[in-house]
N, C-alpha and C. Protein backbone atom coordinates (compact mmCIF):
# COMPACT_ATOMS: atom_id res chain seq x y z
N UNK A 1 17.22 -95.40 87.48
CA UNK A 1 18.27 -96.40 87.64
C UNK A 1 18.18 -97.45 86.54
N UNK A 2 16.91 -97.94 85.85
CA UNK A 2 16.63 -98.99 85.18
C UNK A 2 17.82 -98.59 84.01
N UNK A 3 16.91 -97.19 83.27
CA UNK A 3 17.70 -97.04 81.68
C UNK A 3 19.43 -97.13 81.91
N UNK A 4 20.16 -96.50 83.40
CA UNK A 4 21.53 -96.63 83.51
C UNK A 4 22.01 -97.97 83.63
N UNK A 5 21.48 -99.01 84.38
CA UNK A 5 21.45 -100.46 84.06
C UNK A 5 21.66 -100.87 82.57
N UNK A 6 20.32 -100.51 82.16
CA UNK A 6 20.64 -100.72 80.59
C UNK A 6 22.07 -100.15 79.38
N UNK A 7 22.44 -98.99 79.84
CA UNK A 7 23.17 -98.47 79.02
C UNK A 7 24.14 -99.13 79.63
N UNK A 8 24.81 -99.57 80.78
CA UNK A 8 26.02 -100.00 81.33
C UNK A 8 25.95 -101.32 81.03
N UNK A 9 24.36 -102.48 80.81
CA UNK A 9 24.68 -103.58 80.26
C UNK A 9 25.04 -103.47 79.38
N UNK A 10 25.23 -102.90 78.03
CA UNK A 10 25.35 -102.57 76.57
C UNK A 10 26.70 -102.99 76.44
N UNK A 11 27.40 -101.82 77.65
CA UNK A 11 28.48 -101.54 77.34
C UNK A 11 29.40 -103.19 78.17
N UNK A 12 29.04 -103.51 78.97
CA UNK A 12 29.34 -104.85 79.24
C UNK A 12 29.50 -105.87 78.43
N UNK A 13 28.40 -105.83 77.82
CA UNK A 13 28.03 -107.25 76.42
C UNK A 13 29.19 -107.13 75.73
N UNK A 14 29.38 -105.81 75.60
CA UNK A 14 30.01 -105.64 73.98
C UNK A 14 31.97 -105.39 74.54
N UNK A 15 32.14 -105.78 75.21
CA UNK A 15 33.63 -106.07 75.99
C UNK A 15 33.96 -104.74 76.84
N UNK A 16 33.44 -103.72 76.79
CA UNK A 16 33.88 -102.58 77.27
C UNK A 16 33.91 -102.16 78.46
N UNK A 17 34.26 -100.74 79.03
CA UNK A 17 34.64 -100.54 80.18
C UNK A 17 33.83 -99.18 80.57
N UNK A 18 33.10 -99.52 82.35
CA UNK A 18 32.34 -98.28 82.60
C UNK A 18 32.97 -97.49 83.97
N UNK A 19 32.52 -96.28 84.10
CA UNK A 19 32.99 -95.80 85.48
C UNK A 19 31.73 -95.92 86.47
N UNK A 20 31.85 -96.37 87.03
CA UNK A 20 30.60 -96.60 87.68
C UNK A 20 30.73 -96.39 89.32
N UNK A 21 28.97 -96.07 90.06
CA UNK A 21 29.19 -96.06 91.84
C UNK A 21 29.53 -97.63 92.43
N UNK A 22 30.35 -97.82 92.91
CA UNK A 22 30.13 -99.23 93.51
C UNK A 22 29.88 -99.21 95.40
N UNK A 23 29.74 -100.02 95.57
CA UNK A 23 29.24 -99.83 97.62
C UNK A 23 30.58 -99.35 98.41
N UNK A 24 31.42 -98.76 97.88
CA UNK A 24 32.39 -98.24 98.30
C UNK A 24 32.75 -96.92 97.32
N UNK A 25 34.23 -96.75 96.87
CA UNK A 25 34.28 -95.63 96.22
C UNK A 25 33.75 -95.94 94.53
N UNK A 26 33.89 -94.84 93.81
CA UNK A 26 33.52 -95.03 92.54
C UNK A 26 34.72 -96.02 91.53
N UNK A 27 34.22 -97.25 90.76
CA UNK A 27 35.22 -98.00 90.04
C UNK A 27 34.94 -97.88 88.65
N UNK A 28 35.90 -98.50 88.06
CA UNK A 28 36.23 -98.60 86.95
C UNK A 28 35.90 -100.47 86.65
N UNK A 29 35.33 -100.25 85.66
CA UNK A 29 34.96 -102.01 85.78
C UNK A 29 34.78 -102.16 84.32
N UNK A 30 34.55 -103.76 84.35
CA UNK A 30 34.62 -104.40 83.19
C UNK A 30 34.21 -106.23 83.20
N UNK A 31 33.31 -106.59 82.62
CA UNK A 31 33.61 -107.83 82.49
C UNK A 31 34.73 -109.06 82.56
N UNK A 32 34.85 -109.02 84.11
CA UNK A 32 35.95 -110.12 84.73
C UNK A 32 36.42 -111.10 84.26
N UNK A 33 35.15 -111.43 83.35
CA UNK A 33 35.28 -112.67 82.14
C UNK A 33 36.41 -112.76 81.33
N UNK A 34 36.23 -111.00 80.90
CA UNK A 34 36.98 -111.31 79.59
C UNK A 34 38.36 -110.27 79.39
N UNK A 35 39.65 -111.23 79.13
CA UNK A 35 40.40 -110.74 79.34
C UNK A 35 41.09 -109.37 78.49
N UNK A 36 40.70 -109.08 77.07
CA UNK A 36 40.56 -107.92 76.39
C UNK A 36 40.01 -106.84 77.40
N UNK A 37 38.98 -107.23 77.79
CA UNK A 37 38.63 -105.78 79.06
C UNK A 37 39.05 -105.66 79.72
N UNK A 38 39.42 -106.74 80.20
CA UNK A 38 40.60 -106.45 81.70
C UNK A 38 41.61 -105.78 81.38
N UNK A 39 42.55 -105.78 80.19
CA UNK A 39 43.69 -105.47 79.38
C UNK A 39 42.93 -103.57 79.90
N UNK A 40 41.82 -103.67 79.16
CA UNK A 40 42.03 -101.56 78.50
C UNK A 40 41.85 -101.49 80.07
N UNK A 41 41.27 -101.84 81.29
CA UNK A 41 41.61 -101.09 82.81
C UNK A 41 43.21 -100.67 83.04
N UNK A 42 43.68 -102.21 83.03
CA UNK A 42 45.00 -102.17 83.29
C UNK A 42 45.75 -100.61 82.29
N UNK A 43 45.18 -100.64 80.86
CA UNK A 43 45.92 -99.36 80.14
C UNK A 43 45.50 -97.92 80.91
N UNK A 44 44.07 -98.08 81.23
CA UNK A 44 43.34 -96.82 81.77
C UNK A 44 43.96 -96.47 83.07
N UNK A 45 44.28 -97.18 83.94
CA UNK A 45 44.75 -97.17 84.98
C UNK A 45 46.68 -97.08 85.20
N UNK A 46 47.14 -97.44 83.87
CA UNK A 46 48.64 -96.99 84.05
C UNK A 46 49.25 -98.40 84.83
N UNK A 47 48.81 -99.22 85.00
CA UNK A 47 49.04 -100.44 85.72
C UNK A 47 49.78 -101.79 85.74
N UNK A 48 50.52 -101.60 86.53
CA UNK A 48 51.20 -103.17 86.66
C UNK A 48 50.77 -104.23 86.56
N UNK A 49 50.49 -105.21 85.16
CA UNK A 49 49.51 -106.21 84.93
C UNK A 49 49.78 -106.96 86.01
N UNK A 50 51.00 -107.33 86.41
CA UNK A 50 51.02 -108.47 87.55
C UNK A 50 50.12 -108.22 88.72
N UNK A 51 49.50 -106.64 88.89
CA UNK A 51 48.64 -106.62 90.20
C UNK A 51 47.25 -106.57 90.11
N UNK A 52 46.67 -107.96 90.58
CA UNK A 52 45.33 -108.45 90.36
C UNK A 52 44.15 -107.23 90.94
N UNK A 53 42.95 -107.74 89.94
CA UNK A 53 42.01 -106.41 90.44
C UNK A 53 41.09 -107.33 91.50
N UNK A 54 40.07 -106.77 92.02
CA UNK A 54 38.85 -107.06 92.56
C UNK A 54 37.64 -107.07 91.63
N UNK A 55 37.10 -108.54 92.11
CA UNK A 55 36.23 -109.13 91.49
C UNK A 55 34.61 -108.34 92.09
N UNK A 56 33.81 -108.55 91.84
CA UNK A 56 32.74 -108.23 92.32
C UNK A 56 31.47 -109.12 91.70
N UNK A 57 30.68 -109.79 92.73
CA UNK A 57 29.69 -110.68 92.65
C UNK A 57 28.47 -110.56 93.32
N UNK A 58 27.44 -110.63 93.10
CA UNK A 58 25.96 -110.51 93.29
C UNK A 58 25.27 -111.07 94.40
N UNK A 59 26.11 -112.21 94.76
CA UNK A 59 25.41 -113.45 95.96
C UNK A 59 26.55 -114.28 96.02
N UNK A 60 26.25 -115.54 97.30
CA UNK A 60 26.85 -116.43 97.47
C UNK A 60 27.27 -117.21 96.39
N UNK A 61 25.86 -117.62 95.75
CA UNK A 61 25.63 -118.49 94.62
C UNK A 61 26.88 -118.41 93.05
N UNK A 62 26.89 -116.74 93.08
CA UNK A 62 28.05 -116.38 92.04
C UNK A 62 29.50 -116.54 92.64
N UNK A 63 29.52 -116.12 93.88
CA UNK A 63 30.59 -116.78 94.56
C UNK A 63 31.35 -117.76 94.30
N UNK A 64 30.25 -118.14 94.67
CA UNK A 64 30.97 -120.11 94.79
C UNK A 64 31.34 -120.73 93.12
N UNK A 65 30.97 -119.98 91.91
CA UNK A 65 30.79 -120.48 90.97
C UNK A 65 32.40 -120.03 90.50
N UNK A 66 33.05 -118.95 91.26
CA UNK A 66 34.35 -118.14 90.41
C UNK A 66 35.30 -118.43 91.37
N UNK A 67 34.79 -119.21 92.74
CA UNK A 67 36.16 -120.11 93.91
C UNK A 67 35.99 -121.43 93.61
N UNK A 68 37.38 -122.15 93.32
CA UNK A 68 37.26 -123.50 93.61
C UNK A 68 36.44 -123.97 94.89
N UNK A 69 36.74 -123.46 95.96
CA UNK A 69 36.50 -123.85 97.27
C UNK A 69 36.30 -122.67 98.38
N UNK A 70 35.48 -122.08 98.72
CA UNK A 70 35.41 -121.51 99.61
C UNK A 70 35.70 -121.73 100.86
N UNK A 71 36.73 -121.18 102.02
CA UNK A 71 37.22 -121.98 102.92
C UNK A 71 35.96 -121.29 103.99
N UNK A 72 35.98 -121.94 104.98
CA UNK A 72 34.77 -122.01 106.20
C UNK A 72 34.66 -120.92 106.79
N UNK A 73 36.11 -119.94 106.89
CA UNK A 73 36.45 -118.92 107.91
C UNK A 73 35.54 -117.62 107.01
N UNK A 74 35.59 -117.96 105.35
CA UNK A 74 35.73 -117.00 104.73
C UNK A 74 33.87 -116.61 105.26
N UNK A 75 33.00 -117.56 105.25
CA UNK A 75 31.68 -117.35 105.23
C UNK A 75 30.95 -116.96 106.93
N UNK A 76 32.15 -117.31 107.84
CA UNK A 76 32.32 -116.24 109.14
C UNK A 76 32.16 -114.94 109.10
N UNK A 77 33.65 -114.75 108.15
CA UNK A 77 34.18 -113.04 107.84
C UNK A 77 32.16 -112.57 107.11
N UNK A 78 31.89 -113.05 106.30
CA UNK A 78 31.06 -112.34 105.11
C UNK A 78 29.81 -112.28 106.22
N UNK A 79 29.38 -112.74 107.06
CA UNK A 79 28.02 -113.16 107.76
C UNK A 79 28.47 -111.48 108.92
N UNK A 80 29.93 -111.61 109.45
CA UNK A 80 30.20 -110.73 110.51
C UNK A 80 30.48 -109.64 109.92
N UNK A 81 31.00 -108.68 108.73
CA UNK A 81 30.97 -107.92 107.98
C UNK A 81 29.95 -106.73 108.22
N UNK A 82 30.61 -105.65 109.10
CA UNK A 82 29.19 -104.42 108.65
C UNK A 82 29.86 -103.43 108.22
N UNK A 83 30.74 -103.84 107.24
CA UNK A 83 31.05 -102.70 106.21
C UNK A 83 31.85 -103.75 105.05
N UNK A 84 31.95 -102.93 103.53
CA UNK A 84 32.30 -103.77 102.63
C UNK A 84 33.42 -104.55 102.53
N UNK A 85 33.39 -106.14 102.41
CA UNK A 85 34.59 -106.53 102.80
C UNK A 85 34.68 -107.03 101.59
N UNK A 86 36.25 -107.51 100.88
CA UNK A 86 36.76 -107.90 99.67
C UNK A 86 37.63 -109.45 100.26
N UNK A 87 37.17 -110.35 100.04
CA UNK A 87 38.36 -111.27 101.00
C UNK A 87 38.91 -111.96 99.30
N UNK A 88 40.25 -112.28 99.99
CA UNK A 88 41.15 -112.58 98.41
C UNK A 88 41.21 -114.47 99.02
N UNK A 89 40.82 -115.28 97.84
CA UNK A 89 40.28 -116.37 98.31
C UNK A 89 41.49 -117.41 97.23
N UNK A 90 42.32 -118.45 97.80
CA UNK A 90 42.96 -119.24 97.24
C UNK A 90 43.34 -119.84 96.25
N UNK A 91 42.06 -119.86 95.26
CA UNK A 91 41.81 -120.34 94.28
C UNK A 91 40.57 -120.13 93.68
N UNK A 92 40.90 -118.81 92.31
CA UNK A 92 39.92 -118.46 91.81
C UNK A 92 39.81 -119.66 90.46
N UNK A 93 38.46 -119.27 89.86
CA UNK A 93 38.06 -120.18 89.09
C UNK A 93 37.37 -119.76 87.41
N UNK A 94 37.63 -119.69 86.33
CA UNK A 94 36.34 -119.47 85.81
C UNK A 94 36.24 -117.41 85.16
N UNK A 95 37.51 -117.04 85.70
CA UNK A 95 38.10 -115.56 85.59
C UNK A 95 38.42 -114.97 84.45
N UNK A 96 38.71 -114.10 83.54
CA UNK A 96 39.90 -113.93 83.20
C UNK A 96 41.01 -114.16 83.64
N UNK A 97 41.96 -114.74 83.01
CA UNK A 97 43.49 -115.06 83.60
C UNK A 97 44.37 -113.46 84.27
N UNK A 98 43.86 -112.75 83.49
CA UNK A 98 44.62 -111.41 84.26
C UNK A 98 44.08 -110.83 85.41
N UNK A 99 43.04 -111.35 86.30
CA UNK A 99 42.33 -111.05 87.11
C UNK A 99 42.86 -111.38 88.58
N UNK A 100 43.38 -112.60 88.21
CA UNK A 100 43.94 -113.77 88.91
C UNK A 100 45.15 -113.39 89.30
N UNK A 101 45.85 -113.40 91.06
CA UNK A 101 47.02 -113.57 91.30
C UNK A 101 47.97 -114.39 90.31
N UNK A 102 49.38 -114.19 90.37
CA UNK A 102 50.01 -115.17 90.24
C UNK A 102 50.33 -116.76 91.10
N UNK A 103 49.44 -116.50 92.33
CA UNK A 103 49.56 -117.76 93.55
C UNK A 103 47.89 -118.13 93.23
N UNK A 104 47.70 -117.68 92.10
CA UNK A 104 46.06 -118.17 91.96
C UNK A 104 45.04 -118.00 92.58
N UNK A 105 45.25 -116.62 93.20
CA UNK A 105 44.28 -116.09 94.25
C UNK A 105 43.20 -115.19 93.44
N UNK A 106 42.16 -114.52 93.87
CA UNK A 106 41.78 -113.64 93.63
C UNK A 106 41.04 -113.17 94.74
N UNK A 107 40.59 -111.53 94.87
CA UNK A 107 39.77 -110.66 95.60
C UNK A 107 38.45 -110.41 95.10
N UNK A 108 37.67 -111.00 96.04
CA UNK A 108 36.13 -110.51 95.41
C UNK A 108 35.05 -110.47 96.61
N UNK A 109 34.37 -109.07 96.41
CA UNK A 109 33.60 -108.83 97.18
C UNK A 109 32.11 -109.22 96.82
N UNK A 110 31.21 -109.15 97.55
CA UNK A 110 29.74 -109.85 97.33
C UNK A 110 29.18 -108.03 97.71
N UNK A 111 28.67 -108.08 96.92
CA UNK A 111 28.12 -106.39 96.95
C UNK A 111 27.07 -106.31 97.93
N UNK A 112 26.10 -105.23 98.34
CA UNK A 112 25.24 -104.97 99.13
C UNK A 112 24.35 -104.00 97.96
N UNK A 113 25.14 -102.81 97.72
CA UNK A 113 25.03 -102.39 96.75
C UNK A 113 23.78 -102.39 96.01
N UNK A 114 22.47 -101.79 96.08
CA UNK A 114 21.44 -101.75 94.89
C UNK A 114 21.95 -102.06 93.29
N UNK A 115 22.52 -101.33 92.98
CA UNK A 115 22.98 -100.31 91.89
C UNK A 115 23.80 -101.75 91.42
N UNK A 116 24.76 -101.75 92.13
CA UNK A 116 26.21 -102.55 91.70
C UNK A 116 25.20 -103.95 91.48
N UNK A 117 24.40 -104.50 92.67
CA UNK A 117 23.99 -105.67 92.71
C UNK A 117 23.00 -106.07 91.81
N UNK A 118 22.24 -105.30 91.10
CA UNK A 118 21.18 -105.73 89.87
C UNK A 118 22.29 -105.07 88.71
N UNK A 119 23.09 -104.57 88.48
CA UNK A 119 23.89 -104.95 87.41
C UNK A 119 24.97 -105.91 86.91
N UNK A 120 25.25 -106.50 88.20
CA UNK A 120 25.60 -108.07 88.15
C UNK A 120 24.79 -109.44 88.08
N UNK A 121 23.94 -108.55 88.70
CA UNK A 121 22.86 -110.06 88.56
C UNK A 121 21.97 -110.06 86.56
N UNK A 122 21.95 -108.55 86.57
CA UNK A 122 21.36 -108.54 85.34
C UNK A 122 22.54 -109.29 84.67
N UNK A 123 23.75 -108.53 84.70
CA UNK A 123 24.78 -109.38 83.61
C UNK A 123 24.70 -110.69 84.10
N UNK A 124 24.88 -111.30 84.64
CA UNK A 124 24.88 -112.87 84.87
C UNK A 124 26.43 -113.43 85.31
N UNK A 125 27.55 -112.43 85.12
CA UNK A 125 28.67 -112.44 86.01
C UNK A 125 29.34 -111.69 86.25
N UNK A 126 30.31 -112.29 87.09
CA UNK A 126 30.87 -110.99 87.84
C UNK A 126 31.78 -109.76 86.77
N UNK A 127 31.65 -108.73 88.03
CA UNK A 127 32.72 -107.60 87.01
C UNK A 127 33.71 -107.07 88.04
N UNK A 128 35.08 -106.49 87.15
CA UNK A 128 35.56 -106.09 88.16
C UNK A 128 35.16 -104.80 88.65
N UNK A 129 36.27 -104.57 89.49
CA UNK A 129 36.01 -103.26 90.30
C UNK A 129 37.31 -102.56 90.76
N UNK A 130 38.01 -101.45 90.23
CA UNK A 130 39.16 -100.86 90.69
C UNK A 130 38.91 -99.41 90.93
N UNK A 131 39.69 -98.91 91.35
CA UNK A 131 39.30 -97.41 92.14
C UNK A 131 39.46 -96.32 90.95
N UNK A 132 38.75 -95.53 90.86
CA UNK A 132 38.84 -94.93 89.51
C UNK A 132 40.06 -93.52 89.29
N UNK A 133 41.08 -94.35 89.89
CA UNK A 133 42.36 -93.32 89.17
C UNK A 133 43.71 -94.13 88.69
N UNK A 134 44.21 -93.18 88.68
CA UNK A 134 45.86 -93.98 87.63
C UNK A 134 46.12 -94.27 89.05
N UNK A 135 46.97 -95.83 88.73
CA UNK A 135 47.26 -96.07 89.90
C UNK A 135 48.71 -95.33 90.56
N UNK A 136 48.93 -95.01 91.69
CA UNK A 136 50.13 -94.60 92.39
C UNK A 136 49.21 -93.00 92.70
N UNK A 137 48.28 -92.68 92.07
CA UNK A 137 47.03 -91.65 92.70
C UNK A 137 46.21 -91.81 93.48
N UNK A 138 45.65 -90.34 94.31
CA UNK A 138 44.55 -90.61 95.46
C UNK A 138 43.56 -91.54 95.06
N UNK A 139 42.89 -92.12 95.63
CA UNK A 139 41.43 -92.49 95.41
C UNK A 139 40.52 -91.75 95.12
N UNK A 140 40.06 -91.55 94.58
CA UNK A 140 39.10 -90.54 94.66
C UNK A 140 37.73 -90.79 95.72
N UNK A 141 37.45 -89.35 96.43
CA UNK A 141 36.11 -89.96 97.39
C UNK A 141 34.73 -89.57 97.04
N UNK A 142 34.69 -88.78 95.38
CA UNK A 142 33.07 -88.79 94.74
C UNK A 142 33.75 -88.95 93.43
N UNK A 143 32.60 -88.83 93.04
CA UNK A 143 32.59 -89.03 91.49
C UNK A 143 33.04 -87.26 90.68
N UNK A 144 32.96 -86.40 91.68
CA UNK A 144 33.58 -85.19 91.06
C UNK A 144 34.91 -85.00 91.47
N UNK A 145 35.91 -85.93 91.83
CA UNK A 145 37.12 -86.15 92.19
C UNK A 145 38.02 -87.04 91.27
N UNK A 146 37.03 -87.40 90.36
CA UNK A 146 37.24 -88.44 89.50
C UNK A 146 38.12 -87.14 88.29
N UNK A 147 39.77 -87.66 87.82
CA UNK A 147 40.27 -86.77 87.30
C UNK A 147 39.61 -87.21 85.73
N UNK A 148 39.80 -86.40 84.76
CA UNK A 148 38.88 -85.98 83.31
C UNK A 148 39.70 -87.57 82.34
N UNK A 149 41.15 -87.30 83.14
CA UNK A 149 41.74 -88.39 82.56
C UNK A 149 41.00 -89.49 82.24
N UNK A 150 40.85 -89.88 83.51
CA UNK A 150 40.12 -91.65 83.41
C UNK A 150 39.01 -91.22 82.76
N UNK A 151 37.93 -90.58 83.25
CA UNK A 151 36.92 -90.43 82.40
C UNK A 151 36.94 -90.46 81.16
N UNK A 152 37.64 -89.73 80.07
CA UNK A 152 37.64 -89.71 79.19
C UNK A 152 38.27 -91.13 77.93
N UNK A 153 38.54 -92.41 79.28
CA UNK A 153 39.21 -93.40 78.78
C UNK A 153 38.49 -94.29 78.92
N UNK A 154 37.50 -94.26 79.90
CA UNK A 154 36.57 -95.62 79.41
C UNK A 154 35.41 -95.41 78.50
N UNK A 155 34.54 -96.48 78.97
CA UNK A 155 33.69 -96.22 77.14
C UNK A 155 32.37 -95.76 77.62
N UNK A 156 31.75 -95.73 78.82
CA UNK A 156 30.49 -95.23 79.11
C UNK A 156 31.26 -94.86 80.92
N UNK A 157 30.14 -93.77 81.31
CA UNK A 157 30.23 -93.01 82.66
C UNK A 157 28.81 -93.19 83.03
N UNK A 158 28.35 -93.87 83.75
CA UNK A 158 27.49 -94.26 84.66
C UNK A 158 26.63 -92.81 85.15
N UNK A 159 25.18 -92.65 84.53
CA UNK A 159 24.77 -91.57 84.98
C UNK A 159 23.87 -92.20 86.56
N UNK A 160 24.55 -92.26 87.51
CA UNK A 160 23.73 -92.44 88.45
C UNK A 160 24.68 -92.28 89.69
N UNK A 161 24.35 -91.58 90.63
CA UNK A 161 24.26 -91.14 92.15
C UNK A 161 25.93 -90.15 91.96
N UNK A 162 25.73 -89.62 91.24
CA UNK A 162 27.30 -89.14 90.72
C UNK A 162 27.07 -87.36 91.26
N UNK A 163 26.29 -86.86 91.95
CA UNK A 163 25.87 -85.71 93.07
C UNK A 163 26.63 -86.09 94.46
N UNK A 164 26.49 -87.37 94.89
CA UNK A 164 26.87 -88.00 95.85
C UNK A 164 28.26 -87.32 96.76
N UNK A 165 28.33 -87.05 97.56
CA UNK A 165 29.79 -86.43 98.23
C UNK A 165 30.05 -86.96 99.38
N UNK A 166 29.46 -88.15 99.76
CA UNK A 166 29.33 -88.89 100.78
C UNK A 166 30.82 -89.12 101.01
N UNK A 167 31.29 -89.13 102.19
CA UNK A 167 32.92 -90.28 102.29
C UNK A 167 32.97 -91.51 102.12
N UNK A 168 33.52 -92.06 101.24
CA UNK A 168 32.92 -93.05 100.80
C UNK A 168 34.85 -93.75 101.35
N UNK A 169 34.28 -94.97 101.45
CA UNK A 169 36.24 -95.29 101.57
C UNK A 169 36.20 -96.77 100.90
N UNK A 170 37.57 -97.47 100.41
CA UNK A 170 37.44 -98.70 100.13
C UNK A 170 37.47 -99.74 100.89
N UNK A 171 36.99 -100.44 100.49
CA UNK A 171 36.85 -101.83 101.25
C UNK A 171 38.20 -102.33 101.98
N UNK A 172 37.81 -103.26 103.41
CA UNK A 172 38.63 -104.12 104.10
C UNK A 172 38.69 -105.63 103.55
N UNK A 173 39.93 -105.41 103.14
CA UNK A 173 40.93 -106.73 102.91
C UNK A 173 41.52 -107.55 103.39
N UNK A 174 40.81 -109.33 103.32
CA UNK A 174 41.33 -109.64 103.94
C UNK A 174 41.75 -111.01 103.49
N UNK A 175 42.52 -111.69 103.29
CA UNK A 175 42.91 -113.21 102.99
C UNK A 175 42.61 -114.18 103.57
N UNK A 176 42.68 -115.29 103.19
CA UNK A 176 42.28 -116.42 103.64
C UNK A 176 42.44 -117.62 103.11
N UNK A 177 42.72 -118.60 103.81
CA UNK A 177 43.21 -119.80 103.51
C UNK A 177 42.44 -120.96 103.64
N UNK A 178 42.74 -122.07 103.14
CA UNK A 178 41.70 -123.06 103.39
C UNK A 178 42.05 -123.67 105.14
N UNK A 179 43.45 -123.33 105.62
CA UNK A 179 43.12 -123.87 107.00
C UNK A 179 42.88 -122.85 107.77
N UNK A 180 41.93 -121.93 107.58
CA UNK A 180 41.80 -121.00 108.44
C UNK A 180 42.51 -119.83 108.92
N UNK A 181 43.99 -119.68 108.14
CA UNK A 181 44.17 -118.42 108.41
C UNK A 181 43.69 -117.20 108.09
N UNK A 182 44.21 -116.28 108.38
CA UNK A 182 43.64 -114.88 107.81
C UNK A 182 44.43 -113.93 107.87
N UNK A 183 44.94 -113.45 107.23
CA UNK A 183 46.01 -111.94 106.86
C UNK A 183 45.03 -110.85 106.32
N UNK A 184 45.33 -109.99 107.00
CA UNK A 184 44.45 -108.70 106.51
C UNK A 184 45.72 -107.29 106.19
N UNK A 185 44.74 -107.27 104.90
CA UNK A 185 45.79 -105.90 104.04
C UNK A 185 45.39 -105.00 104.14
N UNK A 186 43.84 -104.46 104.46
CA UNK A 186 43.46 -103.44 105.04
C UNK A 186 42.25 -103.42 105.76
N UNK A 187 42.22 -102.76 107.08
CA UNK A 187 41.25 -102.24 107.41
C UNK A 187 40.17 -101.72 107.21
């Protein structure tokens, strides 16, 4: 796991884009930071820039650093959570601008994740995370479902847990407001 860490930080540093396992299905990611990377997903993926990706973060601590404000309900949802949840939070902070709703929201999950979670913490911020096909396509549910397309469009493929045939499904979505509401987009 270490040397795949390493080769996927490389490719991080240097603006680029990996396919990687995340605690749900397999994504397509990139330094959230920076908006050139965000750009080649959106190309890799066939994608409507206006539709924001999912963020992905290491701990609370990175959390709180990419929300203006975390609202009270949201740290309910994350404590009661026994499966991966993505909550899309009011006011992101600190992003790439293409990451970001147009109502200034963004989606970001706090990983569990081995794998996902020491390659965020190694990078030092967050990355995104989108499902690794053109969008208006299945999800894919392993990494051998993953069509040659995408593969062949980002810049490194993650040699790790990619045997895997587990059912893997994506995360529950859910919104949230600073007075406590909550809209959920998926289950």
């Amino acid at each position: 796991m270490e040397e795949e860490l390493k080769k996927a930080l490389a490719v991080l540093h240097a603006g680029g884009t990996i396919l990687y396992p995340t605690d749900t299905v397999w994504g397509i990611g990139c330094d959230a930071r920076n908006k050139e990377a965000v750009n080649k997903i959106f190309k890799i993926k066939q994608r409507a820039e206006y539709k924001s990706m999912v963020v992905l973060v290491c701990d609370e601590k990175m959390l709180n650093r990419y929300v203006k404000e975390v609202p009270a309900v949201a740290w309910d949802l994350i404590e009661a959570a026994d499966h991966p949840l993505t909550i899309i939070y009011p006011e992101g902070r600190g992003l790439a601008e293409n990451v970001i709703a147009a109502d200034d929201s963004v989606g970001i999950r706090i990983v569990k994740d081995d794998f996902c979670r020491d390659l965020i913490h190694k990078f030092g911020k967050p990355i995104v995370s989108t499902s690794a096909n053109i969008s208006g396509e299945p999800t894919p549910d392993s990494f051998g479902q993953i069509s040659k397309e995408v593969m062949s469009k980002v810049d490194y493929l993650v040699n790790w847990r990619q045997n895997e045939t587990n059912n893997t499904r994506p995360s529950s979505i859910i919104k949230v407001s600073m007075n406590g509401e909550i809209k959920i987009f998926r289950k």
